[in-house]
PDB file of N, CA and C in Angstrom:
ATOM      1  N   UNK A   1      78.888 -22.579 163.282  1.00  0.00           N
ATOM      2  CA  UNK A   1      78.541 -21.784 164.431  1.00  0.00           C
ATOM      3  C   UNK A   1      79.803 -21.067 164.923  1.00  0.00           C
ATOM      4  N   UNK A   2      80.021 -19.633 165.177  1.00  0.00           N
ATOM      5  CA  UNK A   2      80.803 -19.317 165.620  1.00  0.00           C
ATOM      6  C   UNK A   2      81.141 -19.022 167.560  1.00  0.00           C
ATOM      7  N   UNK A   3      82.357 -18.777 167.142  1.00  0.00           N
ATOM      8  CA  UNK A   3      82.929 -19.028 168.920  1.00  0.00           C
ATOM      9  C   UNK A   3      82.488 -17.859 169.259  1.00  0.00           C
ATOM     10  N   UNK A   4      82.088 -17.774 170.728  1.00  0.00           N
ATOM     11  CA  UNK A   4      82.296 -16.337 170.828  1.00  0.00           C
ATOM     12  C   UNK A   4      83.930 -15.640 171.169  1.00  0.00           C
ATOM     13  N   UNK A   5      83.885 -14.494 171.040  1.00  0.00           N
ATOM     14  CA  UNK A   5      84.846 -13.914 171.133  1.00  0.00           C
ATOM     15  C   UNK A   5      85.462 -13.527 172.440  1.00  0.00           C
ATOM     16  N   UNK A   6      86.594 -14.376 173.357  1.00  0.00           N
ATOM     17  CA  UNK A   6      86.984 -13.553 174.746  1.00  0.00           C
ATOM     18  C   UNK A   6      88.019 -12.124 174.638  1.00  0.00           C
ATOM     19  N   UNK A   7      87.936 -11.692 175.205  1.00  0.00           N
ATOM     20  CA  UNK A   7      88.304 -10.016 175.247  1.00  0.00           C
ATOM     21  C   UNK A   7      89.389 -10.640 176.279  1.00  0.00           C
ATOM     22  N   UNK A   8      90.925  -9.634 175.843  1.00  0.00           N
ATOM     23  CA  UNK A   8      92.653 -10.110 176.420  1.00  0.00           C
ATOM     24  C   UNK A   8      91.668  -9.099 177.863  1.00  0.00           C
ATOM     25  N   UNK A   9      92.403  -9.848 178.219  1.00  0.00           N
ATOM     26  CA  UNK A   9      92.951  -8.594 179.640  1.00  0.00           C
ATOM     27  C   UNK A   9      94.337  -8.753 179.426  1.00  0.00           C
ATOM     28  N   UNK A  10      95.021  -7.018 179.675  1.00  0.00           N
ATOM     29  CA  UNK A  10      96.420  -7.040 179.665  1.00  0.00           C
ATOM     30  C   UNK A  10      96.889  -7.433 181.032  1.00  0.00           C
ATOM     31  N   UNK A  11      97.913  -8.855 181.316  1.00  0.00           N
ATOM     32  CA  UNK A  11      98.356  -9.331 182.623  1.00  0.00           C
ATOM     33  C   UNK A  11      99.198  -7.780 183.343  1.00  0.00           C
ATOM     34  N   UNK A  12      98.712  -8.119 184.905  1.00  0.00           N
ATOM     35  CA  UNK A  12      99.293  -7.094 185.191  1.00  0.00           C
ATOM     36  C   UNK A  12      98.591  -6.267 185.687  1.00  0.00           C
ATOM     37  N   UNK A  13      97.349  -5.985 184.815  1.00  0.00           N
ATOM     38  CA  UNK A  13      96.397  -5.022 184.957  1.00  0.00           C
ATOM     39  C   UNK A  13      95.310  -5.107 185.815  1.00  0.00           C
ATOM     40  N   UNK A  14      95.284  -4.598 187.085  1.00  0.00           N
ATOM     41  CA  UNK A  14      93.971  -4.558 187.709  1.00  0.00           C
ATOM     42  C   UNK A  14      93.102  -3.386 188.332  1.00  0.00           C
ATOM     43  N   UNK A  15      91.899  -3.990 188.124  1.00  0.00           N
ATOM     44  CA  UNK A  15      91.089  -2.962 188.683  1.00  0.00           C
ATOM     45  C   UNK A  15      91.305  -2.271 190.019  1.00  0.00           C
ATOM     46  N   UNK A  16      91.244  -0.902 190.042  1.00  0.00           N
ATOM     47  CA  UNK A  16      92.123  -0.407 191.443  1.00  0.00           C
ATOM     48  C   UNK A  16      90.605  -0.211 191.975  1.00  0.00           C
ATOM     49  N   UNK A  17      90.867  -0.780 193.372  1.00  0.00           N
ATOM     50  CA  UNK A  17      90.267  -0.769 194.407  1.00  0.00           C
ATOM     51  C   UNK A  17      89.735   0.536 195.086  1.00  0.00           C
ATOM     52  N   UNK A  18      88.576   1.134 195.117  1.00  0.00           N
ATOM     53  CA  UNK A  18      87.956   2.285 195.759  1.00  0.00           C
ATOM     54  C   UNK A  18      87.524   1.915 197.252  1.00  0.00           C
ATOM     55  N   UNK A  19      87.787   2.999 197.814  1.00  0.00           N
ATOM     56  CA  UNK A  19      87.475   3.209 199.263  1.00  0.00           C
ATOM     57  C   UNK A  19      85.964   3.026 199.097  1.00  0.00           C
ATOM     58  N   UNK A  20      85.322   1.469 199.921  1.00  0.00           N
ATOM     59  CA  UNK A  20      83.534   2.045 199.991  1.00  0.00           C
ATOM     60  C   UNK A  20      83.393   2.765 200.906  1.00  0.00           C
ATOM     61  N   UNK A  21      83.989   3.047 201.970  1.00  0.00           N
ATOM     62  CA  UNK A  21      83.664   4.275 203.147  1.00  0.00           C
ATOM     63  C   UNK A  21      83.255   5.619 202.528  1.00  0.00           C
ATOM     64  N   UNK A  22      84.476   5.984 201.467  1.00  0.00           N
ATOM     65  CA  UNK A  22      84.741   6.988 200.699  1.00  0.00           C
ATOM     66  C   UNK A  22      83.424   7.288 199.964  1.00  0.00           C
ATOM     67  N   UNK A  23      83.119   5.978 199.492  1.00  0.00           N
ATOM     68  CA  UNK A  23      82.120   6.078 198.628  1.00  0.00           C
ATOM     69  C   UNK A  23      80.622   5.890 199.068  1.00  0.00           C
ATOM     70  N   UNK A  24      80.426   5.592 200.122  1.00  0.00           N
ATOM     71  CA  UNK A  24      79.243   5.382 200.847  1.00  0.00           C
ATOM     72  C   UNK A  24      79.378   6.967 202.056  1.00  0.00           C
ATOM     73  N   UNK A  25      80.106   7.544 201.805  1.00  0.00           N
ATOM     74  CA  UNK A  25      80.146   8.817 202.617  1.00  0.00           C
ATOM     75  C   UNK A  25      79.808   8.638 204.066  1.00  0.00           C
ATOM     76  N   UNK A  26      80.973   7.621 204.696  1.00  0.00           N
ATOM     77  CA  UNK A  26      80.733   7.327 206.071  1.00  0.00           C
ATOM     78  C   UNK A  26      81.062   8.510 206.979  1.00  0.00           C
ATOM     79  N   UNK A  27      80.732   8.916 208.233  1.00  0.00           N
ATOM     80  CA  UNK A  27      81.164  10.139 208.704  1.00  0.00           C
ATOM     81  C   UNK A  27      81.504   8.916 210.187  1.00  0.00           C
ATOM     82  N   UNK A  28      80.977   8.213 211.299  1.00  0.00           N
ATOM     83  CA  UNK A  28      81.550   7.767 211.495  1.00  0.00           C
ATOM     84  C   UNK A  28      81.622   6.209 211.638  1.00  0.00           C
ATOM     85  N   UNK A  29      83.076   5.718 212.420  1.00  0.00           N
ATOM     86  CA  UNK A  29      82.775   4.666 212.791  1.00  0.00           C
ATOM     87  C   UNK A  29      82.743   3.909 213.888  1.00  0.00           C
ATOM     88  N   UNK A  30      82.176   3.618 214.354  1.00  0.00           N
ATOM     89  CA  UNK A  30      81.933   3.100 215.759  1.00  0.00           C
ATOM     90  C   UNK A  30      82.662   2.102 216.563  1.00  0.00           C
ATOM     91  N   UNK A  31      82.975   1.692 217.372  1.00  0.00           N
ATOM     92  CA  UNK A  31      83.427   0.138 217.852  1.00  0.00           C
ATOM     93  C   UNK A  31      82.809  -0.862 217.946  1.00  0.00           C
ATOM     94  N   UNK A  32      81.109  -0.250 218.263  1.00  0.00           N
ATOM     95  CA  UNK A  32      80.162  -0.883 218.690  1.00  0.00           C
ATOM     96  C   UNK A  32      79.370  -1.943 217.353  1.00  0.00           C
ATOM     97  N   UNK A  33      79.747  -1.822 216.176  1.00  0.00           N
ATOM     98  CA  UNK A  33      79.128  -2.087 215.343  1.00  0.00           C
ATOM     99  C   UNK A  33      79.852  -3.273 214.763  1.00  0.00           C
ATOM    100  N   UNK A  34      80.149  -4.490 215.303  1.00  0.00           N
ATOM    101  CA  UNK A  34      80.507  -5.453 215.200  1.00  0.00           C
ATOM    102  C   UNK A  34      80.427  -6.304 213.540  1.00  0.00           C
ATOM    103  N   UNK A  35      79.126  -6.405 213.741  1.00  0.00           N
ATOM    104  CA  UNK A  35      78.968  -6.857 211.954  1.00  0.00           C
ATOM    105  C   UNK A  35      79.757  -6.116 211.313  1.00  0.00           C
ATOM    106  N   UNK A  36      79.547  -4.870 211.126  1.00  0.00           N
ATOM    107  CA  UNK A  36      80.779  -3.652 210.210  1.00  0.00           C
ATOM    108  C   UNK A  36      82.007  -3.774 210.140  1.00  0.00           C
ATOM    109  N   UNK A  37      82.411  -4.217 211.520  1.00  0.00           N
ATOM    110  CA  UNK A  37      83.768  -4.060 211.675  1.00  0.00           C
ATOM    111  C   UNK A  37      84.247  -5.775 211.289  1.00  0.00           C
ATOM    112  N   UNK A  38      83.847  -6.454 211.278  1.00  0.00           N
ATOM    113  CA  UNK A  38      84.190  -8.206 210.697  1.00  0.00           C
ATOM    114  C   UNK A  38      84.234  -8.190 209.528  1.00  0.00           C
ATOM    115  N   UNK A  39      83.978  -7.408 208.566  1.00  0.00           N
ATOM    116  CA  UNK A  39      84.063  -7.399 207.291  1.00  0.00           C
ATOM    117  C   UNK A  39      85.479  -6.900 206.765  1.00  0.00           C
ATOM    118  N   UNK A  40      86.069  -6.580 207.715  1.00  0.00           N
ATOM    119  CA  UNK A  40      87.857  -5.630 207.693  1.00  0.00           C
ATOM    120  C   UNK A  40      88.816  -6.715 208.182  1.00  0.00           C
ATOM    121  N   UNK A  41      88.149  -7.918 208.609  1.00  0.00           N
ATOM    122  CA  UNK A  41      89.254  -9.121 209.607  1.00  0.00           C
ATOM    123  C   UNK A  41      88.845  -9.879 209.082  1.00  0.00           C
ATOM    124  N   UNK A  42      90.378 -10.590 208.853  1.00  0.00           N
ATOM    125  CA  UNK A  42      90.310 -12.276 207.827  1.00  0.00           C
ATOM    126  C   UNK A  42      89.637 -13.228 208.876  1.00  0.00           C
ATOM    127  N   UNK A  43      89.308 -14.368 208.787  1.00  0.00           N
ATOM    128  CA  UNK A  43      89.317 -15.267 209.349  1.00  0.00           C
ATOM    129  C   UNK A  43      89.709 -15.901 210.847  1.00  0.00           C
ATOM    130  N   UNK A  44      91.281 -15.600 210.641  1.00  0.00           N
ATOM    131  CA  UNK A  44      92.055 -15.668 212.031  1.00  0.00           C
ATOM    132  C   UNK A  44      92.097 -14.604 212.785  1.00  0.00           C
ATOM    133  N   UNK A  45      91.321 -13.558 212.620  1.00  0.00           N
ATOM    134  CA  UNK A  45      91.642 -12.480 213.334  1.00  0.00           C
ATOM    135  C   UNK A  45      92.241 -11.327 213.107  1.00  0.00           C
ATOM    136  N   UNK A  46      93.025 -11.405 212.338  1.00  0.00           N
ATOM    137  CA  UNK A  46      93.646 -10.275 211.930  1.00  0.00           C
ATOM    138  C   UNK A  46      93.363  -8.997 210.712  1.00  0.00           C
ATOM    139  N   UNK A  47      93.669  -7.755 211.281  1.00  0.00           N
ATOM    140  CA  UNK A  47      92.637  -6.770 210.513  1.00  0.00           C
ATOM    141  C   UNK A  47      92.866  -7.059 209.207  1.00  0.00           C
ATOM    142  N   UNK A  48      92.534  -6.633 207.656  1.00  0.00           N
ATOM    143  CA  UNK A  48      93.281  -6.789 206.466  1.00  0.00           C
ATOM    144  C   UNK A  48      93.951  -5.775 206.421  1.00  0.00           C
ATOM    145  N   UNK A  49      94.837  -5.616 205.316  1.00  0.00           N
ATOM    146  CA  UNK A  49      95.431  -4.244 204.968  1.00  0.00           C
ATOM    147  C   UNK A  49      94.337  -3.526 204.039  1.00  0.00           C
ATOM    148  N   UNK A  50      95.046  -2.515 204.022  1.00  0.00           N
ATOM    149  CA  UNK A  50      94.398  -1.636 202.932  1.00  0.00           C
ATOM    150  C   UNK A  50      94.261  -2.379 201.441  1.00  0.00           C
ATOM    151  N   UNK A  51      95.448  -2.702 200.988  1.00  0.00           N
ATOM    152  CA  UNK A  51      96.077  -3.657 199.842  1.00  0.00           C
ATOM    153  C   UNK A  51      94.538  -4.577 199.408  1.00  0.00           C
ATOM    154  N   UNK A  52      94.146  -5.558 200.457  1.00  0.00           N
ATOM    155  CA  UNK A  52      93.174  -6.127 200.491  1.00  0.00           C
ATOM    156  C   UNK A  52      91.911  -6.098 199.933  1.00  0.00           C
ATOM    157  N   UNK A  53      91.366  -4.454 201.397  1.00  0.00           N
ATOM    158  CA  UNK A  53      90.060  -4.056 202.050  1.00  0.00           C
ATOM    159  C   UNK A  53      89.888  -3.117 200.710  1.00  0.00           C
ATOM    160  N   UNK A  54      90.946  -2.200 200.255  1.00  0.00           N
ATOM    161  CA  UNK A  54      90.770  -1.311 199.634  1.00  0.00           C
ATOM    162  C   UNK A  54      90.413   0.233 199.902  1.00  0.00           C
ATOM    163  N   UNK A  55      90.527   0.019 201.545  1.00  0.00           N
ATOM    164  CA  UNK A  55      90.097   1.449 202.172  1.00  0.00           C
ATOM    165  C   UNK A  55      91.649   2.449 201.608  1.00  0.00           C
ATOM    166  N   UNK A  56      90.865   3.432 201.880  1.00  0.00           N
ATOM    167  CA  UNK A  56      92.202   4.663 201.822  1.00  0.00           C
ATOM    168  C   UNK A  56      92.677   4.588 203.097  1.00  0.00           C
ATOM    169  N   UNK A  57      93.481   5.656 203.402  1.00  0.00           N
ATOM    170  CA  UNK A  57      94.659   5.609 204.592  1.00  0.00           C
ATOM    171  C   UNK A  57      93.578   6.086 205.920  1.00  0.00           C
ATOM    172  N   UNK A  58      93.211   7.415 205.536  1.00  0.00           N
ATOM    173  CA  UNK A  58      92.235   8.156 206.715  1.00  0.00           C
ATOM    174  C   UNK A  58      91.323   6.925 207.013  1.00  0.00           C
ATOM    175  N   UNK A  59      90.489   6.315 206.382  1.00  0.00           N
ATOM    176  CA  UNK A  59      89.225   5.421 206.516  1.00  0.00           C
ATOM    177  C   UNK A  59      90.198   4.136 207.550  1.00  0.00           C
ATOM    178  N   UNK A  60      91.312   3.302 207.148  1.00  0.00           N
ATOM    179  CA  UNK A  60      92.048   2.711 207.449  1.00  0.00           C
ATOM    180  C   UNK A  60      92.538   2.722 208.793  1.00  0.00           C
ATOM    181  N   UNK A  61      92.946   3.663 209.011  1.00  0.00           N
ATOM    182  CA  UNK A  61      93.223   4.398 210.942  1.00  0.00           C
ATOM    183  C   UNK A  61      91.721   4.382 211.225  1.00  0.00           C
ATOM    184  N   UNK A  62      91.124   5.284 211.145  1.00  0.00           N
ATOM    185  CA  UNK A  62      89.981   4.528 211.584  1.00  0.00           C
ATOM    186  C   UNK A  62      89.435   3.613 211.978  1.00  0.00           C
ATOM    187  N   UNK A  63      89.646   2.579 211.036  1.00  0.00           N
ATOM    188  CA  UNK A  63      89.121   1.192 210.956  1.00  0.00           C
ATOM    189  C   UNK A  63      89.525   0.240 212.185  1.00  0.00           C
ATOM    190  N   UNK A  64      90.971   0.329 212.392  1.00  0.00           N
ATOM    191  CA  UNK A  64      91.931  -0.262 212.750  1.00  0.00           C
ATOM    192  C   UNK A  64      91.983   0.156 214.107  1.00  0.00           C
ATOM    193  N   UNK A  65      91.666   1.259 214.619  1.00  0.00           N
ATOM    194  CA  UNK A  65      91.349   1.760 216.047  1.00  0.00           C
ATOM    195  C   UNK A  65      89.896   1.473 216.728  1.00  0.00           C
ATOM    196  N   UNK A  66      89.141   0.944 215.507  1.00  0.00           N
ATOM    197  CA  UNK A  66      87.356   0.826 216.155  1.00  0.00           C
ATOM    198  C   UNK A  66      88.067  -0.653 216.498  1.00  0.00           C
ATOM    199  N   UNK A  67      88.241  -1.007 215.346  1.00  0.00           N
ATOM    200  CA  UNK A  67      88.833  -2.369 215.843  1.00  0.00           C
ATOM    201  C   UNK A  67      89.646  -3.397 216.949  1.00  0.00           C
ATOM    202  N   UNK A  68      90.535  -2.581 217.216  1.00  0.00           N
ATOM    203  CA  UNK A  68      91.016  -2.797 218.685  1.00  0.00           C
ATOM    204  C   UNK A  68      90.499  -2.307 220.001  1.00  0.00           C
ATOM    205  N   UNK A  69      89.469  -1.329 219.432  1.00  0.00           N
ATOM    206  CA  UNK A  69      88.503  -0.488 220.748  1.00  0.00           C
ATOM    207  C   UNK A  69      87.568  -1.944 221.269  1.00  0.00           C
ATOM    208  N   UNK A  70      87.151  -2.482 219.834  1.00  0.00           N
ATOM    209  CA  UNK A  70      86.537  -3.807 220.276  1.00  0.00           C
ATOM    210  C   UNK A  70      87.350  -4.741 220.501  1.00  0.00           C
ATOM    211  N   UNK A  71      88.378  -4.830 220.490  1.00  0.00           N
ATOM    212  CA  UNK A  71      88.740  -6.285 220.676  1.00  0.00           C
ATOM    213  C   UNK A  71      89.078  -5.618 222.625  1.00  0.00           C
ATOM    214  N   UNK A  72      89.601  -4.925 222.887  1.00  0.00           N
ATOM    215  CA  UNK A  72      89.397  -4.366 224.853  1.00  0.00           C
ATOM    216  C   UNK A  72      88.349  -4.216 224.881  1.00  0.00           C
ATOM    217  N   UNK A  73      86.912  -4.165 224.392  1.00  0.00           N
ATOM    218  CA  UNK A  73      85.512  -4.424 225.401  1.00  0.00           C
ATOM    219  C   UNK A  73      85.066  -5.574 224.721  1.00  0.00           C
ATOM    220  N   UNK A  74      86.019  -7.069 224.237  1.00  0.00           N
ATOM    221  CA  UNK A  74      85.892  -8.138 224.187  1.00  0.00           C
ATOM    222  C   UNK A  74      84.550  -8.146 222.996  1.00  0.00           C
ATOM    223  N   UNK A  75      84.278  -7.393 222.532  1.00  0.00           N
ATOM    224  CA  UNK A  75      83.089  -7.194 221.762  1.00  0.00           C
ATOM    225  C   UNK A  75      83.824  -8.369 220.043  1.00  0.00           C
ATOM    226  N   UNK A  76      85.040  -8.525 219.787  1.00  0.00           N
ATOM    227  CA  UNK A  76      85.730  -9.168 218.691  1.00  0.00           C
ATOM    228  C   UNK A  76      86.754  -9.738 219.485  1.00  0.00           C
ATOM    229  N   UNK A  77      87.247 -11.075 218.892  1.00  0.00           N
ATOM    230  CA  UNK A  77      88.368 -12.095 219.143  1.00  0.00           C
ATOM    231  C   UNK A  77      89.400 -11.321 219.064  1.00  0.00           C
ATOM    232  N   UNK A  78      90.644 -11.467 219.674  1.00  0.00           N
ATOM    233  CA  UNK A  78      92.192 -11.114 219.167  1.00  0.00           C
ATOM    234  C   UNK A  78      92.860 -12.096 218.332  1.00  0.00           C
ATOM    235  N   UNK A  79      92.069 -13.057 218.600  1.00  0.00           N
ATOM    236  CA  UNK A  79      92.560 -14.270 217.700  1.00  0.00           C
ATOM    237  C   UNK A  79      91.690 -15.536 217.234  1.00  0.00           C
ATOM    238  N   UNK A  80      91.420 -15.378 215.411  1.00  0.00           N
ATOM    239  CA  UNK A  80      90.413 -16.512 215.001  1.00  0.00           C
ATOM    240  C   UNK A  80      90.175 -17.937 215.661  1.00  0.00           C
ATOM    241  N   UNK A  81      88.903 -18.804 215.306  1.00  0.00           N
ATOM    242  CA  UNK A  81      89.107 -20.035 215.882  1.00  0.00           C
ATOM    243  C   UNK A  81      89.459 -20.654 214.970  1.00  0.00           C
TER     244      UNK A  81
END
């Protein structure tokens, strides 16, 4: 019986990360939209980076300003439990 065959990945190499904003053709984003915006913050609270999330830069400012819009109408934590 034969093995199957695993395919190398060259180390090093990773799949680069696409903007889904970009790609879901967001126009905007809200503060108000809480679920949306928890998907951009780890655990403890803090937003991710881009590095992470994978947003581009424009989508990113964005993100990061709805985000603190909610955390002053208490709508999100400043800090995880």
């Amino acid at each position: 019986m034969a093995k199957p065959v695993k395919r190398m990945v060259k180390p090093g190499l990773v799949r680069k990360k696409y903007c889904r904003l970009c790609r879901s053709k967001v126009k905007e984003i809200d503060y108000k939209e809480v679920e949306f915006l928890q998907k951009f913050i780890s655990e403890r609270g803090k937003i991710l980076s881009p590095r992470i999330s994978g947003n581009c830069a424009k989508h990113q400012r964005k993100i990061s300003r709805a985000i603190k819009r909610a955390r002053i109408m208490a709508l999100l934590p400043f800090v995880g439990e």
